[in-house]
N, C-alpha and C. Protein backbone atom coordinates (compact mmCIF):
# COMPACT_ATOMS: atom_id res chain seq x y z
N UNK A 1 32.36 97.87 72.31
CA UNK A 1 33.13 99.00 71.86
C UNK A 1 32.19 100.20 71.72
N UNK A 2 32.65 101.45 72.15
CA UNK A 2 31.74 102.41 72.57
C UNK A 2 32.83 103.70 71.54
N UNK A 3 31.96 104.10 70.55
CA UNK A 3 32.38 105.10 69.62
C UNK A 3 31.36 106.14 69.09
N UNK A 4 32.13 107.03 68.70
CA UNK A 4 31.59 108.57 68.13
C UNK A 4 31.93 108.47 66.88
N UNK A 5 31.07 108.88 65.88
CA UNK A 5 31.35 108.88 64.71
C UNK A 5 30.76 110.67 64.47
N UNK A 6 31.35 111.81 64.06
CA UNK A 6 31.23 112.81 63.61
C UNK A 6 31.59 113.13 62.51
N UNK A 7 30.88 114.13 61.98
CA UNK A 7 30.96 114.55 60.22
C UNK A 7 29.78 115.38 59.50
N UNK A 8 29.50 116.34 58.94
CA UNK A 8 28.50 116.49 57.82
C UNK A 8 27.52 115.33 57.67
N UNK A 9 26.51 116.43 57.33
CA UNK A 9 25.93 114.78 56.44
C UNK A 9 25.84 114.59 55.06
N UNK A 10 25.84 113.24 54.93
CA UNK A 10 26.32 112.75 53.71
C UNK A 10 28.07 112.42 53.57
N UNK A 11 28.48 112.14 55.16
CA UNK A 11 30.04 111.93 55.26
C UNK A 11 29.93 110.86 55.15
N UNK A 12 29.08 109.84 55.54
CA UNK A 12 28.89 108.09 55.61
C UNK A 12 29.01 107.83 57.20
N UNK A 13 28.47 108.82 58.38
CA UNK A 13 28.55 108.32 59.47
C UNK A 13 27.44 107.27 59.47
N UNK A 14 26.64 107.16 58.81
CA UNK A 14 25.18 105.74 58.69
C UNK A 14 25.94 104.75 58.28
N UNK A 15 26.73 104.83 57.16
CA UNK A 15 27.53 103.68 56.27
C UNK A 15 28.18 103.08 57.46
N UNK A 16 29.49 103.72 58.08
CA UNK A 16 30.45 103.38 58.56
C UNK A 16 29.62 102.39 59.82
N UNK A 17 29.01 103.34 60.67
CA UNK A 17 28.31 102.67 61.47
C UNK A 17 27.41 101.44 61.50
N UNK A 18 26.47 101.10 60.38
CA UNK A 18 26.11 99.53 60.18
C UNK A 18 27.40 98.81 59.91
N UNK A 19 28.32 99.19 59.40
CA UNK A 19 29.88 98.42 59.11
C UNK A 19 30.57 98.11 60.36
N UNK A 20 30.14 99.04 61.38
CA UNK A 20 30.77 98.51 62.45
C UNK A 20 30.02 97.62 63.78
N UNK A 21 28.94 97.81 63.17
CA UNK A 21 27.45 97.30 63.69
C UNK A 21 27.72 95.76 63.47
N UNK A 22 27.49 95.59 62.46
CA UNK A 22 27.98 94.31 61.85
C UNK A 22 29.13 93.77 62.36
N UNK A 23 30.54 94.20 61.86
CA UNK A 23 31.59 93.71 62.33
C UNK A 23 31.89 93.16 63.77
N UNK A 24 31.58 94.39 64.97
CA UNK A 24 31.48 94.35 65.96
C UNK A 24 30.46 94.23 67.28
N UNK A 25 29.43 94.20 66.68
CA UNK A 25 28.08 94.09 67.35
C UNK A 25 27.77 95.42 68.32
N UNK A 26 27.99 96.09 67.85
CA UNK A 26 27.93 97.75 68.67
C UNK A 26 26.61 98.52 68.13
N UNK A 27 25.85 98.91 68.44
CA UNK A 27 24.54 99.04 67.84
C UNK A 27 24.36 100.54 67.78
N UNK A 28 24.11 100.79 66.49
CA UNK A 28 24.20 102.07 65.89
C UNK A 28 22.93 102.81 66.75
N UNK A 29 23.02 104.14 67.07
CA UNK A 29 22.57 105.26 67.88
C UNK A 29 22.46 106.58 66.60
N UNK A 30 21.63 106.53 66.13
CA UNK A 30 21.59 107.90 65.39
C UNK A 30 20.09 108.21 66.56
N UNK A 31 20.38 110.05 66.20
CA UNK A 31 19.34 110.87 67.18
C UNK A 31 18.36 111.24 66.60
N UNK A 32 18.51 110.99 65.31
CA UNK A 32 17.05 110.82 64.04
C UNK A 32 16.03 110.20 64.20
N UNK A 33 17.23 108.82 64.18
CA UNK A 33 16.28 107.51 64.21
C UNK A 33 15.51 107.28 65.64
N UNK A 34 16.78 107.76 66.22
CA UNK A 34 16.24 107.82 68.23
C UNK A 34 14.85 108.29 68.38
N UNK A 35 14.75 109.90 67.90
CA UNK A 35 14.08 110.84 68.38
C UNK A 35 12.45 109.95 67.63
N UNK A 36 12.43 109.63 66.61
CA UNK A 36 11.32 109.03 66.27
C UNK A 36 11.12 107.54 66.72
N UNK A 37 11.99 107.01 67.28
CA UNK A 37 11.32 105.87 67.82
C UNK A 37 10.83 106.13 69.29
N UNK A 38 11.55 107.22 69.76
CA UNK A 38 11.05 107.44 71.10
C UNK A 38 9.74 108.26 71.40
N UNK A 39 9.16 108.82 70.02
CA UNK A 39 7.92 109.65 70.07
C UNK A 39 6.74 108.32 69.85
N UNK A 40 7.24 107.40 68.90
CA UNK A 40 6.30 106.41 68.47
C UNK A 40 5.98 105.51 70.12
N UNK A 41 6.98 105.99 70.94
CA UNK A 41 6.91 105.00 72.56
C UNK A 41 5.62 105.79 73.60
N UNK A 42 4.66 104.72 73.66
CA UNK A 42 3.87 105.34 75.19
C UNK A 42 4.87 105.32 76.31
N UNK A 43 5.72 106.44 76.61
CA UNK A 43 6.85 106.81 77.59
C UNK A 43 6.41 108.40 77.75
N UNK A 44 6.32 108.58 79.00
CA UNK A 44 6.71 110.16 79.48
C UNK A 44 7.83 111.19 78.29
N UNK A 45 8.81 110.37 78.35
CA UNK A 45 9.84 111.05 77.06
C UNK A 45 9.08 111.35 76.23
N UNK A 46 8.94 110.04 75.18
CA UNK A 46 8.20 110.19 74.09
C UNK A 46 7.35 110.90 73.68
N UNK A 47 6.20 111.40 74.84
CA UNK A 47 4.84 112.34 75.28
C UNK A 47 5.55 113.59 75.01
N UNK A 48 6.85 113.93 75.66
CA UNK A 48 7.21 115.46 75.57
C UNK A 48 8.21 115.33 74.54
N UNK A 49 8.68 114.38 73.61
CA UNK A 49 9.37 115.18 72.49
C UNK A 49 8.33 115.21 71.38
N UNK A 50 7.31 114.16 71.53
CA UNK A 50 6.43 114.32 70.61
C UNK A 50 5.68 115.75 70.38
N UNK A 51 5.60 116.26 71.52
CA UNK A 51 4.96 117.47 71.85
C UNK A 51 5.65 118.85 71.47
N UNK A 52 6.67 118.64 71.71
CA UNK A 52 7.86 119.76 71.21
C UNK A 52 8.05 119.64 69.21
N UNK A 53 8.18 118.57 69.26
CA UNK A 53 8.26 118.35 67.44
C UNK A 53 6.90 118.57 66.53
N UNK A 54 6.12 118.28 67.50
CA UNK A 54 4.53 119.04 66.95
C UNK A 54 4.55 120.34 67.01
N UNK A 55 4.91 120.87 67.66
CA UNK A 55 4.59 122.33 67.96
C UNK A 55 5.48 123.36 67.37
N UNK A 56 6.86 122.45 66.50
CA UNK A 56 7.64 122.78 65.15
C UNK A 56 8.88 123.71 66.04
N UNK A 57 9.62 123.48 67.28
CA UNK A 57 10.42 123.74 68.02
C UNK A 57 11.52 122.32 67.55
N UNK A 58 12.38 122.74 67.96
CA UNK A 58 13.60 121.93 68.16
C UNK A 58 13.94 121.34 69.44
N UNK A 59 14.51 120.02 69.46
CA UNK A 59 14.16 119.49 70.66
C UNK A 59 15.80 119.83 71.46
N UNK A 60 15.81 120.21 72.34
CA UNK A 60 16.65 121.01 73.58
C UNK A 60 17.57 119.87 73.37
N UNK A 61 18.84 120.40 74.24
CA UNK A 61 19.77 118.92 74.21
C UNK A 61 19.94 118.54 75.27
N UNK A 62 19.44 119.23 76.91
CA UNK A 62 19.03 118.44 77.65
C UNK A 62 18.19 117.40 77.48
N UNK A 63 16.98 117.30 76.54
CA UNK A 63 16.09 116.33 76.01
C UNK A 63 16.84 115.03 75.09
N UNK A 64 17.60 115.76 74.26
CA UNK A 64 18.78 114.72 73.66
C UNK A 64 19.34 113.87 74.49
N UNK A 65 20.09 114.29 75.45
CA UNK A 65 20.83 113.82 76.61
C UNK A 65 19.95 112.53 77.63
N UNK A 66 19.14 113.34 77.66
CA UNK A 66 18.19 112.50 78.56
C UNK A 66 17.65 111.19 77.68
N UNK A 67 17.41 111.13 76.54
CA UNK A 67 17.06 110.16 75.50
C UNK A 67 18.10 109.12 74.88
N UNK A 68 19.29 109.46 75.20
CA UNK A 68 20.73 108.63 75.10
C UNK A 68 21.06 108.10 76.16
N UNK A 69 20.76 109.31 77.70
CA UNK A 69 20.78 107.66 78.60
C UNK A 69 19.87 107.45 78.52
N UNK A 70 18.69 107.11 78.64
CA UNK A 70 18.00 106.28 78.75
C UNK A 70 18.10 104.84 77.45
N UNK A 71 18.72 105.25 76.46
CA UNK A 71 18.98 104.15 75.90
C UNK A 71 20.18 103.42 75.26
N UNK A 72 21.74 104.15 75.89
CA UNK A 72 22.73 103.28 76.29
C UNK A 72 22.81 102.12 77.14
N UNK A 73 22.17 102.19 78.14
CA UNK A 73 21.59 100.97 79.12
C UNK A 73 20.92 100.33 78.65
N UNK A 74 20.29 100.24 77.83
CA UNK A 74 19.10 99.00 77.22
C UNK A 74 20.06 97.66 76.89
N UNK A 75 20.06 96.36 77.36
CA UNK A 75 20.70 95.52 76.76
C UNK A 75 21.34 95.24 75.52
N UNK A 76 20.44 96.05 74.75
CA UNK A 76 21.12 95.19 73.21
C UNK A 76 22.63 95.94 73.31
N UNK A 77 22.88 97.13 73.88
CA UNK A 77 23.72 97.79 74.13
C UNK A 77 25.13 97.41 74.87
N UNK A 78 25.00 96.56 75.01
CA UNK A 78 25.70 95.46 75.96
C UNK A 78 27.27 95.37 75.06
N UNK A 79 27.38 95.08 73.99
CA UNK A 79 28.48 95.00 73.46
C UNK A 79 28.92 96.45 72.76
N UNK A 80 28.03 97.40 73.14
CA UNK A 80 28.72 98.98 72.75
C UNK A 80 28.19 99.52 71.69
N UNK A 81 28.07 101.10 71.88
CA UNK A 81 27.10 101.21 70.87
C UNK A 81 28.21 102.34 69.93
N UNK A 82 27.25 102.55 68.60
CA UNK A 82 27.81 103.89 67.96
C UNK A 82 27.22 105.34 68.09
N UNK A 83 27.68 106.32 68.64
CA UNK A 83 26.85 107.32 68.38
C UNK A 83 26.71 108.33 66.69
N UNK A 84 25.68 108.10 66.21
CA UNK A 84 26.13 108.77 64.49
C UNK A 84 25.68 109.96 64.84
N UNK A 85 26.55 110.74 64.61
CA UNK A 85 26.23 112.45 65.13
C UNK A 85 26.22 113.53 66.05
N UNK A 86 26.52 112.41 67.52
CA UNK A 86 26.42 113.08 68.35
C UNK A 86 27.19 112.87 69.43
N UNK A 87 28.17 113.82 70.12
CA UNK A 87 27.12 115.55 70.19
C UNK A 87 27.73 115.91 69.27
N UNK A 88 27.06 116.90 68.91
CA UNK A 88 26.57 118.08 67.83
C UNK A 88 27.75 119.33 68.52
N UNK A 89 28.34 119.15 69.81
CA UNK A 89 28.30 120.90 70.48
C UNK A 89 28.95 120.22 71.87
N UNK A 90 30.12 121.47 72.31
CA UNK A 90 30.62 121.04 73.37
C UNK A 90 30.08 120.59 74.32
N UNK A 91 28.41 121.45 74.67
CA UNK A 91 27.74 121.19 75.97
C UNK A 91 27.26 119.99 76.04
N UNK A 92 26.58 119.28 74.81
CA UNK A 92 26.62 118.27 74.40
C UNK A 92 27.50 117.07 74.98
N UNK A 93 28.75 117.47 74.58
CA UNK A 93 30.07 116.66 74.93
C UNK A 93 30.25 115.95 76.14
N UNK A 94 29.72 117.30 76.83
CA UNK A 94 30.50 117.98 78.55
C UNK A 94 29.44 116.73 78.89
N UNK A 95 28.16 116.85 78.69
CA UNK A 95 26.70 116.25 78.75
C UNK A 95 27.30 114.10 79.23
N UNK A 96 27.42 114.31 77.80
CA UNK A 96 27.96 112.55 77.38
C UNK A 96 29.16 112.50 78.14
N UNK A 97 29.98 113.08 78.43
CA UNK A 97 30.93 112.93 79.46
C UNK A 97 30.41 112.47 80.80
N UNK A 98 29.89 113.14 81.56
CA UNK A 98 29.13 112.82 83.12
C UNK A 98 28.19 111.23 82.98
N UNK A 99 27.79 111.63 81.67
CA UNK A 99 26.71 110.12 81.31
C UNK A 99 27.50 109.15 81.39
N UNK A 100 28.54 109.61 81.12
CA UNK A 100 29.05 107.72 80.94
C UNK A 100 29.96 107.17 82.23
N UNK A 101 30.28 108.72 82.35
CA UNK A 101 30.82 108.54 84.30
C UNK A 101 29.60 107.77 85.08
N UNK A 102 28.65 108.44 85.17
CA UNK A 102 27.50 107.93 85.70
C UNK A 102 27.50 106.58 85.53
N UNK A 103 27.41 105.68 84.32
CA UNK A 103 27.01 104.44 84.13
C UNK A 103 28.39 103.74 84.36
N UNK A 104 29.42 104.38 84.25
CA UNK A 104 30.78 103.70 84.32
C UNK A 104 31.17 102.98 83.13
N UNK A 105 30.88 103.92 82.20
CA UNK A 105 31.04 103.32 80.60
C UNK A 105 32.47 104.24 80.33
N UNK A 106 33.32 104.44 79.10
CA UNK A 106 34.04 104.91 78.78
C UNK A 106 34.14 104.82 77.36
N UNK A 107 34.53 105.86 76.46
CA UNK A 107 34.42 105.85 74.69
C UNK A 107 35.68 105.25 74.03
N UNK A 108 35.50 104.26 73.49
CA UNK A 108 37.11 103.87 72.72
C UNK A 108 37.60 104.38 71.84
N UNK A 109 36.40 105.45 70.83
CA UNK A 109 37.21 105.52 69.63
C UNK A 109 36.14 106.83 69.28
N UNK A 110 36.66 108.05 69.24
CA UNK A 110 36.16 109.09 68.39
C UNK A 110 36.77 109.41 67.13
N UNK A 111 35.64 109.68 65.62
CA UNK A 111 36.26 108.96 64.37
C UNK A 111 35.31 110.63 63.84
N UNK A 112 36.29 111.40 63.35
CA UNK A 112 35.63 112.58 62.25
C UNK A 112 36.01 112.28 60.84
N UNK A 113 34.90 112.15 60.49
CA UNK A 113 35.33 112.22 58.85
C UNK A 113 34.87 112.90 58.37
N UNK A 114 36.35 113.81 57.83
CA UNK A 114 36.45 114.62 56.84
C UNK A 114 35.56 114.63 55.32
N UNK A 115 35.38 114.93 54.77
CA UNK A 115 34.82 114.98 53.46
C UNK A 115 34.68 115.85 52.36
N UNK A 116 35.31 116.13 51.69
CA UNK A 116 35.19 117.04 50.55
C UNK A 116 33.96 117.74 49.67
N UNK A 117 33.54 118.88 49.83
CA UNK A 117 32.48 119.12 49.77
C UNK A 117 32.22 118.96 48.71
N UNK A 118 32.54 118.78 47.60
CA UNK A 118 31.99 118.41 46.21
C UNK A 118 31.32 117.14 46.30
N UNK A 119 32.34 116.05 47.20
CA UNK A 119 31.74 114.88 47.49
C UNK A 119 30.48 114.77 48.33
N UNK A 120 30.58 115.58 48.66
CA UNK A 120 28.94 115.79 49.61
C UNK A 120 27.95 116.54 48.89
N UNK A 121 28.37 117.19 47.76
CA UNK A 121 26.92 117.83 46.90
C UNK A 121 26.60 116.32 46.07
N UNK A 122 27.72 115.44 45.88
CA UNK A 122 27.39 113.96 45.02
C UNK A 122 26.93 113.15 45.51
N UNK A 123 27.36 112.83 46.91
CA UNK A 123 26.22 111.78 47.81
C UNK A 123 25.69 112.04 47.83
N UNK A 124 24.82 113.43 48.69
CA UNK A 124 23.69 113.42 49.22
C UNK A 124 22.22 114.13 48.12
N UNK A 125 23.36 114.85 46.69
CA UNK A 125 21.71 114.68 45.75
C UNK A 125 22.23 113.42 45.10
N UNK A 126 22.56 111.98 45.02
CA UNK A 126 22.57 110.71 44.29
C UNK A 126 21.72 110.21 45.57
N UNK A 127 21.14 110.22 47.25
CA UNK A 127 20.22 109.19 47.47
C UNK A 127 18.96 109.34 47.14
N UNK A 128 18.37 108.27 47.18
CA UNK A 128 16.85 107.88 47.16
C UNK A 128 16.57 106.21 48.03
N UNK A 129 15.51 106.77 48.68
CA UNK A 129 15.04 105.19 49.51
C UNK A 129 13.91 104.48 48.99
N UNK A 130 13.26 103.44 49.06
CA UNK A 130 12.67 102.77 49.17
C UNK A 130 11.58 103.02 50.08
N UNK A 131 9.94 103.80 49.08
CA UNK A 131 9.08 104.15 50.00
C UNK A 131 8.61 103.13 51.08
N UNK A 132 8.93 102.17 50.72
CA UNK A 132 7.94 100.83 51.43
C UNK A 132 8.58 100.74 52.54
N UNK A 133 10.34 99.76 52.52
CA UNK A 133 11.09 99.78 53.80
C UNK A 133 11.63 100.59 54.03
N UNK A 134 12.20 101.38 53.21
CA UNK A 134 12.79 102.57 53.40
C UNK A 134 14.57 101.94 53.83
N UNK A 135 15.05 101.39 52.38
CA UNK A 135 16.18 101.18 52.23
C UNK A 135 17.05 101.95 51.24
N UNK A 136 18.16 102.09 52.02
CA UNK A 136 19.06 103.36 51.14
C UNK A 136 19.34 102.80 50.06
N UNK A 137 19.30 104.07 48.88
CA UNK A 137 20.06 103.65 47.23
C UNK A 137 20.84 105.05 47.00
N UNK A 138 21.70 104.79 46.24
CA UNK A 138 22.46 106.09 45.55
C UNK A 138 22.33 105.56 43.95
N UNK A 139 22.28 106.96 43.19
CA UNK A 139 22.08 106.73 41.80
C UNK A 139 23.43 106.26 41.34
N UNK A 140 24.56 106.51 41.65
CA UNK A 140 25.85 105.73 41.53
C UNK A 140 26.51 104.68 42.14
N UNK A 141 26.43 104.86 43.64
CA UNK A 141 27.49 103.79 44.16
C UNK A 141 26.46 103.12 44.73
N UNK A 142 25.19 102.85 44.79
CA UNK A 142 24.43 101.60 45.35
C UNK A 142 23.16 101.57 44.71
N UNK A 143 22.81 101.09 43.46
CA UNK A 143 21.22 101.26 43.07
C UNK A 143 21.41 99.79 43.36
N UNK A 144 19.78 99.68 42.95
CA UNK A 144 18.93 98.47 43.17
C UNK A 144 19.62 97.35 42.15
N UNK A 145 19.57 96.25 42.51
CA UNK A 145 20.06 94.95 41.83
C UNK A 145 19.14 95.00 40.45
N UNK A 146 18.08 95.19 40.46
CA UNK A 146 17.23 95.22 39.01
C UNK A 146 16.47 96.52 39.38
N UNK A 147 16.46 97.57 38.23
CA UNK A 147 16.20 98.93 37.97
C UNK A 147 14.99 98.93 38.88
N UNK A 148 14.35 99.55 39.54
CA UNK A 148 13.07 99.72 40.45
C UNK A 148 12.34 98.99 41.08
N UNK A 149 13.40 97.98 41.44
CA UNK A 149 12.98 97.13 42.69
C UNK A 149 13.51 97.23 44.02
N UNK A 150 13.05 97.41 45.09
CA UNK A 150 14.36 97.35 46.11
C UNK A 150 14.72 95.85 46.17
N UNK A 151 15.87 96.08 46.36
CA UNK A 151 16.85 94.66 46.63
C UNK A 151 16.09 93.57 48.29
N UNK A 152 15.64 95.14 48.92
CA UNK A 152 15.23 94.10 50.44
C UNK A 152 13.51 93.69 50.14
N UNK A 153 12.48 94.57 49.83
CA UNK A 153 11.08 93.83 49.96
C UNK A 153 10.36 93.60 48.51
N UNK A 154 11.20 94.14 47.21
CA UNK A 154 10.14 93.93 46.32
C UNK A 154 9.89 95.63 46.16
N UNK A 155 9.86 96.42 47.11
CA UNK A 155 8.87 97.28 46.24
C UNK A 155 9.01 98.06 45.16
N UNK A 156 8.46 99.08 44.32
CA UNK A 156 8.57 99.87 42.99
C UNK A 156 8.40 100.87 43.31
N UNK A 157 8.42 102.02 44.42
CA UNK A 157 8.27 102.90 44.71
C UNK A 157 9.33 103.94 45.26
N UNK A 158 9.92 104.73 44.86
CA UNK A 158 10.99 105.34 45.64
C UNK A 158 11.10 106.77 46.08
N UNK A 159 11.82 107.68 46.90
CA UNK A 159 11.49 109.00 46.85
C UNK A 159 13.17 109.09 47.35
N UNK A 160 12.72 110.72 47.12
CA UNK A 160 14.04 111.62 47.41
C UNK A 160 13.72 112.22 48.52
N UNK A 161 14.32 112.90 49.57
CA UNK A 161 14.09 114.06 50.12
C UNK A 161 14.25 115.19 49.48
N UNK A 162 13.39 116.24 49.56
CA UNK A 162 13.44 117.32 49.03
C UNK A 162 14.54 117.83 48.67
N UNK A 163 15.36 118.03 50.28
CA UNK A 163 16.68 118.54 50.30
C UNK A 163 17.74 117.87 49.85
N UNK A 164 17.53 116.92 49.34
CA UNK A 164 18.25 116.08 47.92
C UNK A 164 18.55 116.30 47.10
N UNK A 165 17.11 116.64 46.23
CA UNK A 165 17.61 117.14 45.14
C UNK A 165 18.82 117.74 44.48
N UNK A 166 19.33 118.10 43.68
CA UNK A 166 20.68 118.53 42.58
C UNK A 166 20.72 119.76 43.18
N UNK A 167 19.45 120.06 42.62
CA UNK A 167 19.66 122.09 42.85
C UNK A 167 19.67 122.47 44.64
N UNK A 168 19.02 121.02 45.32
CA UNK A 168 18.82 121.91 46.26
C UNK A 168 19.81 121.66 47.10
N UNK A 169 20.37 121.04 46.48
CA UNK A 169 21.76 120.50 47.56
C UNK A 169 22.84 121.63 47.65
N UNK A 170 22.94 121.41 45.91
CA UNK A 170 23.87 122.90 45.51
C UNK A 170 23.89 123.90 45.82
N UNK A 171 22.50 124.72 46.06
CA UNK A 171 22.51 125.75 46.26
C UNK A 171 22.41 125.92 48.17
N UNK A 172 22.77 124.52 49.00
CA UNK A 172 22.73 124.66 50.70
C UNK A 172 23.56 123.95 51.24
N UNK A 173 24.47 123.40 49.83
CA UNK A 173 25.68 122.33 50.39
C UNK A 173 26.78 123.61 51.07
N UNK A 174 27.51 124.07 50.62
CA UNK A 174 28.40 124.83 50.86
C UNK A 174 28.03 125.63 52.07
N UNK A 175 27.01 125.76 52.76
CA UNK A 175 26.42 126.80 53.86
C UNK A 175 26.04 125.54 55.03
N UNK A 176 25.07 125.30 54.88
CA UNK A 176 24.08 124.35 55.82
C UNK A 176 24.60 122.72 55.62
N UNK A 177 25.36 121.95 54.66
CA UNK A 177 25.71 120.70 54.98
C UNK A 177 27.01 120.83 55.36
N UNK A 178 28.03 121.72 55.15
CA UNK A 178 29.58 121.39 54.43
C UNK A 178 29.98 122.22 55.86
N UNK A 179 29.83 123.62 56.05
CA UNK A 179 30.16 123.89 56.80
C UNK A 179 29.74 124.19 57.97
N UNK A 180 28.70 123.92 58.13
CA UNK A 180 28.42 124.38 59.71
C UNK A 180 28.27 122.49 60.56
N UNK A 181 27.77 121.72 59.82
CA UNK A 181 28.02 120.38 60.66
C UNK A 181 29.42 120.51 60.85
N UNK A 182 30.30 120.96 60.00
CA UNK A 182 31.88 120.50 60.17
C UNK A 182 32.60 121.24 61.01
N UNK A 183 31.87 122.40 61.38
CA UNK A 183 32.43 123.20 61.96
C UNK A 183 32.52 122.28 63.58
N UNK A 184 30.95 122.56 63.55
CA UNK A 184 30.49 121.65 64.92
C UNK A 184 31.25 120.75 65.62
N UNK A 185 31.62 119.54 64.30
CA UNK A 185 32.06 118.41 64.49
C UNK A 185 33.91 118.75 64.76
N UNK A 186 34.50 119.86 64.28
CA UNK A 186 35.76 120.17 64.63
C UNK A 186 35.84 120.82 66.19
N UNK A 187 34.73 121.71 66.07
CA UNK A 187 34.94 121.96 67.94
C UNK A 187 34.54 120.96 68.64
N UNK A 188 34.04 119.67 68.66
CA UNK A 188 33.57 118.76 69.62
C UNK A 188 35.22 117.80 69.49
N UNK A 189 35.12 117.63 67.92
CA UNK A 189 36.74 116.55 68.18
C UNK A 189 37.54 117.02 69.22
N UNK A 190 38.14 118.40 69.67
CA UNK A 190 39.38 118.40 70.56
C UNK A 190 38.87 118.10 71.40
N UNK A 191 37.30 117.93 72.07
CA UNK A 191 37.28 117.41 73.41
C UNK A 191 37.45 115.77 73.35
N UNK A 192 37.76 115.27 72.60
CA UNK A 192 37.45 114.06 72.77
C UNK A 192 38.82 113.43 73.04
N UNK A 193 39.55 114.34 72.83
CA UNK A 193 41.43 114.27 72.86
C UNK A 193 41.52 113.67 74.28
C-alpha cells in the first residue's frame, strides 16, 4: 500500500505512519530521516546533499525527487511505502506523479490531517527524545514508563529541540508551523483528487 500522509508538523504524520508501518508493512519515508541517511551513504547523492547542507542552502526538490526514487525501489519497499510530508508543493506532486509512472507504481491513499492549532502549540512544545536512541516522549500523552528512563535503552538523558520549547513554539506556531505547512499541504491535496 502506497500512501501520502500531509499536515503541519506536529499533526502526527510520524505517529500515524509507524501505525501503518506496523499494521501494514509499508515502510515509512520521511525526507528528514531520508536526507540524513543518505548524506551518512558513500553514494554520489549523498556527496552532493551533504555538500549543499554544509554550505547551509536548502536542498532543491529536484534533489528530493531524485532521493525518493532512488529509494522507493529498494526492496524493503516491496509491500508499499508511506510518504510523511511529501511533496511539500505542486511541482513536487507533478514530480512524484511521473515517478511512479516511471516505476509503474500507483498511490492508494492520500490522508491530510487537519489539526487545530492550539493542538499543535501542545504537541510540539510537550516533545522531548531520548539523547541516546533518540526515542519520542511527550510530557503528556507519552512519557517514559519510570520518570527519566527511556522505555527502549535505559538511558537518563533527554533533550528538546530548541524550536520546542513553550515560548518558542508560541511565538512561530501560528506563522511557520500552523500555517504555511497547511497551506502547502491544502494546495498539494487537490492534486491528489
Amino acid at each position: 500500500m502506497n500512501i501520502i500522509l500531509l499536515g503541519p508538523p506536529g499533526s502526527g504524520k510520524g505517529t500515524q505512519a509507524k501505525r501503518i508501518e506496523q499494521t501494514y508493512g509499508s515502510i515509512q519515508l520521511s525526507t528528514g530521516d531520508m536526507l540524513r541517511a543518505t548524506t551518512d551513504s558513500d553514494t554520489e547523492l549523498g556527496r552532493r546533499i551533504k555538500a549543499i547542507m554544509d554550505s547551509g542552502q536548502l536542498v532543491s526538490d529536484d534533489i528530493i525527487v531524485e532521493m525518493i526514487d532512488h529509494r522507493i525501489v529498494q526492496p524493503d519497499c516491496g509491500k508499499g511505502f508511506i510518504l510523511d510530508g511529501f511533496p511539500r508543493n505542486v511541482p513536487q506532486a507533478k514530480a512524484l506523479d511521473a515517478m511512479l509512472a516511471e516505476h509503474c507504481l500507483k498511490l492508494d491513499h492520500v490522508i491530510l490531517l487537519d489539526v487545530d492549532e492550539a493542538a499543535l502549540v501542545d504537541r510540539l512544545s510537550g516533545r522531548f527524545t531520548c539523547a541516546q536512541c533518540g526515542a519520542s516522549y511527550h510530557d503528556r500523552y507519552n512519557r517514559p514508563s519510570r520518570d527519566g528512563v527511556c522505555d527502549i535503552c535505559g538511558g537518563t538523558e533527554f533533550t528538546r529541540r530548541a524550536d520546542d520549547r513553550p515560548e518558542a513554539v508560541i511565538n512561530t506556531a501560528l506563522v511557520d508551523l500552523a500555517q504555511v505547512p497547511n497551506r502547502a499541504s491544502r494546495d498539494v491535496a487537490p492534486w491528489s483528487r
